[in-house]
N, C-alpha and C. Protein backbone atom coordinates (compact mmCIF):
# COMPACT_ATOMS: atom_id res chain seq x y z
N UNK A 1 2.48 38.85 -84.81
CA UNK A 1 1.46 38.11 -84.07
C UNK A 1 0.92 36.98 -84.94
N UNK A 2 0.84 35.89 -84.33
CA UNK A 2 0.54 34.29 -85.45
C UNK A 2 -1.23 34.86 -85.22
N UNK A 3 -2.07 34.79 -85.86
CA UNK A 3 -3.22 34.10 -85.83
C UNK A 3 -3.14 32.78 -86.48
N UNK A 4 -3.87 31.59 -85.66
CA UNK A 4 -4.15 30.43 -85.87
C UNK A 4 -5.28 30.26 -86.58
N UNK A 5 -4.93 29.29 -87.59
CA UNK A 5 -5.80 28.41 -88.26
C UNK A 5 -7.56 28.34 -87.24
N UNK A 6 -8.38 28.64 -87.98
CA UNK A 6 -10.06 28.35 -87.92
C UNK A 6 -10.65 29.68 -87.37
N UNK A 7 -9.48 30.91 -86.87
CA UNK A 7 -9.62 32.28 -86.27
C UNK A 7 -10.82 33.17 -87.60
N UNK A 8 -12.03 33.56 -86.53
CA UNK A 8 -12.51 34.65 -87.57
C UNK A 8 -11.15 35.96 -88.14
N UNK A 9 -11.57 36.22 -89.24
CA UNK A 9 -10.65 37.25 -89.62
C UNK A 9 -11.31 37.98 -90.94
N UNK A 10 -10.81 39.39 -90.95
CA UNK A 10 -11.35 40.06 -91.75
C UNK A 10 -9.50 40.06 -93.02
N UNK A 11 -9.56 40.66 -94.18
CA UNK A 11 -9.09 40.50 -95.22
C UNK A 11 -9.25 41.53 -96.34
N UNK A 12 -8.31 41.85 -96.88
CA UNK A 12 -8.42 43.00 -97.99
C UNK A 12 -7.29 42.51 -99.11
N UNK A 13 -8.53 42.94 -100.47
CA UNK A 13 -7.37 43.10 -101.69
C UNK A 13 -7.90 43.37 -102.55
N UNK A 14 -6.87 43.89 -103.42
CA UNK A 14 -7.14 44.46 -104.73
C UNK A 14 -7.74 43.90 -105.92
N UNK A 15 -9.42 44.40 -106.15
CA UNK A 15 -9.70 43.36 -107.28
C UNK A 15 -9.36 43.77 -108.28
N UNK A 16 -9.61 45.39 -108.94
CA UNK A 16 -8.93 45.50 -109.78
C UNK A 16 -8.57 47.10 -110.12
N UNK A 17 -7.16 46.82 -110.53
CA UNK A 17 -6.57 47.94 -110.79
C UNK A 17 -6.82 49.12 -111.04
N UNK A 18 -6.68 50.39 -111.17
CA UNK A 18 -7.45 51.44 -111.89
C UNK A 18 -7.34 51.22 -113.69
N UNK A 19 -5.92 50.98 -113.81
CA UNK A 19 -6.16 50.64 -115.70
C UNK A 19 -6.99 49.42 -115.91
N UNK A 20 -7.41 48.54 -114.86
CA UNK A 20 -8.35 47.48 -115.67
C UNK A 20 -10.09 47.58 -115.22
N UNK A 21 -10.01 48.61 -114.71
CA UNK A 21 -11.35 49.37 -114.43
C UNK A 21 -12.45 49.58 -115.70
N UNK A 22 -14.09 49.99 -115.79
CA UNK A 22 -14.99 50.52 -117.08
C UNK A 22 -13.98 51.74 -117.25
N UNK A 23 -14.18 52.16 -118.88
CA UNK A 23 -13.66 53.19 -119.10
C UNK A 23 -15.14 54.27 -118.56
N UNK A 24 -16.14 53.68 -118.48
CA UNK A 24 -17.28 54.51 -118.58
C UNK A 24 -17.59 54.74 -116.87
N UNK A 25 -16.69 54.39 -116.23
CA UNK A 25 -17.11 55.43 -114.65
C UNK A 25 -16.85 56.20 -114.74
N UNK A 26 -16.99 57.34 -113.54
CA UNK A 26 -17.21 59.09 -113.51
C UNK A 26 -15.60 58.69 -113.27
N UNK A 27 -14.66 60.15 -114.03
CA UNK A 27 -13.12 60.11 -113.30
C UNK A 27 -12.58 59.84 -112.10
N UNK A 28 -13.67 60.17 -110.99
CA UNK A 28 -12.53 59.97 -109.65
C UNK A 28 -12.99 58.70 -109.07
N UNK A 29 -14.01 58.01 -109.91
CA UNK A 29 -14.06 56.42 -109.46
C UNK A 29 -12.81 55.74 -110.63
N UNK A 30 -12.50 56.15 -111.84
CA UNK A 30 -11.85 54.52 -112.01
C UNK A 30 -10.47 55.04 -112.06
N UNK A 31 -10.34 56.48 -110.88
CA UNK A 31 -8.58 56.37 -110.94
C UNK A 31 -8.11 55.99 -109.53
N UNK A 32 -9.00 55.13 -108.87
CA UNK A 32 -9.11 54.20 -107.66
C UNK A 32 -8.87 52.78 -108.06
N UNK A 33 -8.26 52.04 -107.26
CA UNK A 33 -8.57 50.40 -107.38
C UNK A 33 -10.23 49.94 -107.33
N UNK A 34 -10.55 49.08 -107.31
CA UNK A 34 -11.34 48.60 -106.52
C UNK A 34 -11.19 47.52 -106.02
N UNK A 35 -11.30 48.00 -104.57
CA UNK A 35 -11.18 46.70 -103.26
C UNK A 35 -12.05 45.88 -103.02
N UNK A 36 -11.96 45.09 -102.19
CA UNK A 36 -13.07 44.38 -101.35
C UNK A 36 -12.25 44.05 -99.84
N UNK A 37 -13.23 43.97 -99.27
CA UNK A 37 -12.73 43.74 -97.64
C UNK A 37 -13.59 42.55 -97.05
N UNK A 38 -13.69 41.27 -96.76
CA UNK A 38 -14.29 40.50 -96.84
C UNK A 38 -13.96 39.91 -95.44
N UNK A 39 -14.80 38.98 -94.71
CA UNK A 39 -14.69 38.56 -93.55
C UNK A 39 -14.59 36.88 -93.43
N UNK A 40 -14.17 35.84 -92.74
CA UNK A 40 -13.97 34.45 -92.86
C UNK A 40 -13.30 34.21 -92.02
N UNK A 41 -13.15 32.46 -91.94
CA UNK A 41 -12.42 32.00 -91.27
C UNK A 41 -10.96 31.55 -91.86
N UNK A 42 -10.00 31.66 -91.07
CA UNK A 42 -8.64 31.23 -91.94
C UNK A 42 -8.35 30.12 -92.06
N UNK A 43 -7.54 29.54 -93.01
CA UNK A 43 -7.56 28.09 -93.27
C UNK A 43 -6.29 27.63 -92.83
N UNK A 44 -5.43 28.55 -92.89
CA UNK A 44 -4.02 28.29 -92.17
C UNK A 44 -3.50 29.32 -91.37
N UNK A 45 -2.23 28.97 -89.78
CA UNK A 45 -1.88 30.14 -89.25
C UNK A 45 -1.83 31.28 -90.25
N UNK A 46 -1.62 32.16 -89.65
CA UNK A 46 -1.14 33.60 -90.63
C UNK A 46 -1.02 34.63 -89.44
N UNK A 47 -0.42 35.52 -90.55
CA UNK A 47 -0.08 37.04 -89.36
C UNK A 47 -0.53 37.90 -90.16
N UNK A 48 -1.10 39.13 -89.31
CA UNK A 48 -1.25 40.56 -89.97
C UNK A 48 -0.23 41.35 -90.76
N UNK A 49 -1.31 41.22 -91.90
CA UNK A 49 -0.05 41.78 -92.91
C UNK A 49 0.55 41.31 -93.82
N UNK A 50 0.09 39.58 -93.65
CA UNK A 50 0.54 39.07 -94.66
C UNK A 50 -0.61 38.38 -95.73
N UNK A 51 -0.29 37.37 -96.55
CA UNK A 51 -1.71 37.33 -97.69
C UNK A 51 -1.71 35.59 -96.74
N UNK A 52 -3.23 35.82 -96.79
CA UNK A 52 -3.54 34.40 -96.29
C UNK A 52 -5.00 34.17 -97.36
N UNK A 53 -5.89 32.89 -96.73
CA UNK A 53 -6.65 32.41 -97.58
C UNK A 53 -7.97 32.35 -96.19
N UNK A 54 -9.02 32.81 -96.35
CA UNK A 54 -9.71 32.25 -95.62
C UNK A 54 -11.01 31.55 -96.35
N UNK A 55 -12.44 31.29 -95.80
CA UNK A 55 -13.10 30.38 -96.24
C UNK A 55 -14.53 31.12 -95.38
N UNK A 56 -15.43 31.82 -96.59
CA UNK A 56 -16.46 33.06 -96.04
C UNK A 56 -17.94 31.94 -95.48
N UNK A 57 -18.33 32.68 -94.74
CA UNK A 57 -19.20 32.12 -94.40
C UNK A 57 -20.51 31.28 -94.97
N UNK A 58 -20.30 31.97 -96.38
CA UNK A 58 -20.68 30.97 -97.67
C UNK A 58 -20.38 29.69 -98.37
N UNK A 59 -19.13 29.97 -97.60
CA UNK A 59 -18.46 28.97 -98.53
C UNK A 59 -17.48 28.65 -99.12
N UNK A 60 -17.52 30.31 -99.71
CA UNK A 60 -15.81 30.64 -100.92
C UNK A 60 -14.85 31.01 -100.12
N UNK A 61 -13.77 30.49 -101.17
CA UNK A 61 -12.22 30.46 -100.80
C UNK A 61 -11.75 31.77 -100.89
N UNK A 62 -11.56 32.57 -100.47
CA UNK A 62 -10.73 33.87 -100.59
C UNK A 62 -9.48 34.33 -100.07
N UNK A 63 -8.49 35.11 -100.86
CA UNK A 63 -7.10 35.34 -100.77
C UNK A 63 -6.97 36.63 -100.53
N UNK A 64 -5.81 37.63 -99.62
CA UNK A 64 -5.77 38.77 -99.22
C UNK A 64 -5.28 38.76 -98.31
N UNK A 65 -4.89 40.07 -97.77
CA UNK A 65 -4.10 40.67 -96.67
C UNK A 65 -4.74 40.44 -95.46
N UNK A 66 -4.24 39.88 -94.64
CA UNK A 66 -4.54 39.69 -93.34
C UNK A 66 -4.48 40.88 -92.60
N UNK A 67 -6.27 41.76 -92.08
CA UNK A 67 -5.58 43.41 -91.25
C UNK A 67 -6.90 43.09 -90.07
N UNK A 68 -7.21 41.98 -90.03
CA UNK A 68 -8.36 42.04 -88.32
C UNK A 68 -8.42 41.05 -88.26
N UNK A 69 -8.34 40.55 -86.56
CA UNK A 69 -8.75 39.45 -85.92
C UNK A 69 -10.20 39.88 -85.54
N UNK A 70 -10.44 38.91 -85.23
CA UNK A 70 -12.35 39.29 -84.93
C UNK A 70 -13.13 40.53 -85.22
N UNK A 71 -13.03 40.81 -86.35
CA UNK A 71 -13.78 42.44 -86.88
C UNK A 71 -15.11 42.24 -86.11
N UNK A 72 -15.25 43.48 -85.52
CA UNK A 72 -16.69 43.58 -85.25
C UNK A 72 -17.16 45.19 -86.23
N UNK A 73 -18.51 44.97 -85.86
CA UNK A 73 -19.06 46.56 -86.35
C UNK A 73 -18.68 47.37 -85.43
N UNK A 74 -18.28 48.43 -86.19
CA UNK A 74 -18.39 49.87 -85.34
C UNK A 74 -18.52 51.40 -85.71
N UNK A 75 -19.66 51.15 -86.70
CA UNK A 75 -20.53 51.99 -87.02
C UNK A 75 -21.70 52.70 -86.17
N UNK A 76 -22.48 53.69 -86.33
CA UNK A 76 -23.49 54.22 -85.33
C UNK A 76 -24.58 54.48 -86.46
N UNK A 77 -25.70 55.65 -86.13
CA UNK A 77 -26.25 56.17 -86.53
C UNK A 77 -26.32 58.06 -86.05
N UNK A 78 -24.89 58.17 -86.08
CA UNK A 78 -24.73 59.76 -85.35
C UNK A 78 -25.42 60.08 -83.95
N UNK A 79 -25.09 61.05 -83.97
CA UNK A 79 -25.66 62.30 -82.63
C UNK A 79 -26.65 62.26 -82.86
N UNK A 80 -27.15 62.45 -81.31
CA UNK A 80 -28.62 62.30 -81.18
C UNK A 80 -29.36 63.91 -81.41
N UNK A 81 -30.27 63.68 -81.80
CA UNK A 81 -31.10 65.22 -82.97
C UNK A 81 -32.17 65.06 -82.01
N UNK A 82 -32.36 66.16 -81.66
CA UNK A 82 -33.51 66.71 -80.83
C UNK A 82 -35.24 66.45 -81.72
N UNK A 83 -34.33 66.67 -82.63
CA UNK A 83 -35.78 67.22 -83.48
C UNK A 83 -36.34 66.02 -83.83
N UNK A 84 -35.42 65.12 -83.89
CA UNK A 84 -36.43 63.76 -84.28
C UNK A 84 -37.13 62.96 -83.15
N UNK A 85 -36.81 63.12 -81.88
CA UNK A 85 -37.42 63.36 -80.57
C UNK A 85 -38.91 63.93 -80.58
N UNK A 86 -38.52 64.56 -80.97
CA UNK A 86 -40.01 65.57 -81.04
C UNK A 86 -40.89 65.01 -82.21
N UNK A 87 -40.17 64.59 -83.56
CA UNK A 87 -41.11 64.02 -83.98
C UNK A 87 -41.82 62.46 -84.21
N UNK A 88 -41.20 61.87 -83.18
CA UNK A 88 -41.28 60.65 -82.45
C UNK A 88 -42.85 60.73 -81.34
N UNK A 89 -42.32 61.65 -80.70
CA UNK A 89 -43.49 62.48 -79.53
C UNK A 89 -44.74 62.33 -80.41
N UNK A 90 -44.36 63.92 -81.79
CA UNK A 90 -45.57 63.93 -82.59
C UNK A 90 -46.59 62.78 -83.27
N UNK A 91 -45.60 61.71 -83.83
CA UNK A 91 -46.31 60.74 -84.44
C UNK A 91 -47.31 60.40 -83.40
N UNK A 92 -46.49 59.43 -81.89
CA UNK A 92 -47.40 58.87 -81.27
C UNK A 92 -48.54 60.05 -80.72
N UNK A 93 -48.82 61.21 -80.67
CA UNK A 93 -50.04 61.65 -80.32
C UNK A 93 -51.00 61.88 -81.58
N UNK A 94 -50.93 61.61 -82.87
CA UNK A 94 -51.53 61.74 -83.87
C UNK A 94 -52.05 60.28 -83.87
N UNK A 95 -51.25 59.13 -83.71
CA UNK A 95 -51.31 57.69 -84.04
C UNK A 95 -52.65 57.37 -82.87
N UNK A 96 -51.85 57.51 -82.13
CA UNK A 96 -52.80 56.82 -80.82
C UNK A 96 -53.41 57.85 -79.84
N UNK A 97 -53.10 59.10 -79.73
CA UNK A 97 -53.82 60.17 -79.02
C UNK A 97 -53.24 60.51 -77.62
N UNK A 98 -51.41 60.42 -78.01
CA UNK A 98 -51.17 60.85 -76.62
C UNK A 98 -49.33 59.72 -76.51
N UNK A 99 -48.73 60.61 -76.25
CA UNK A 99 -47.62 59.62 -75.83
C UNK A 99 -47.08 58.96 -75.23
N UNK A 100 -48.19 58.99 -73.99
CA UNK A 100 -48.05 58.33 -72.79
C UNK A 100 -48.58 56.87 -73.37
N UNK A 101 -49.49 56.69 -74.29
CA UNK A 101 -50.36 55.56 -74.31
C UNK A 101 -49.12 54.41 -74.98
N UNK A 102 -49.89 53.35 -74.41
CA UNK A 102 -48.81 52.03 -75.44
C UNK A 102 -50.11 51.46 -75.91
């Protein structure tokens, strides 16, 4: 699939290796890379999967694997908990004297 030149796109790569990592992180952090996943616009066609260059909303030039066309969020804040319901309820009758009130 081409994505065209000026397309939002998200991007991944390797900044640095696990041997060029602190020796002083905990073990099961520096026998990881460390990545970055960064978001921009592309500066030339490209396809998923391959290394392109885009240009972040800052400003900077950045290089990496092409793996999203238009990333959006899609994160939550979990299942809904009863209990914090209730203490939603509680505040407003302590605050203002009742939960009906605005």
């Amino acid at each position: 699939m081409v994505v065209k030149k000026g397309a939002w796109v998200r991007i991944h790569y390797i900044v640095l290796m696990p041997n060029d990592r602190a020796t002083n992180l905990p073990e099961d952090t520096k026998e990881v890379p460390l990545e970055m996943w960064t978001k921009g616009f592309l500066m030339e066609d490209g396809e998923i999967g391959k290394t392109v260059e885009i240009k972040t909303i800052t400003g900077r030039y950045v290089k990496g694997t092409l793996i999203e066309v238009n990333p959006h969020y899609d994160h939550d804040f979990g299942k809904f908990v009863p209990e914090i319901l209730q203490i939603g309820l509680q505040l407003k009758e302590v605050l203002w004297g009742g939960a009906d009130n605005e």
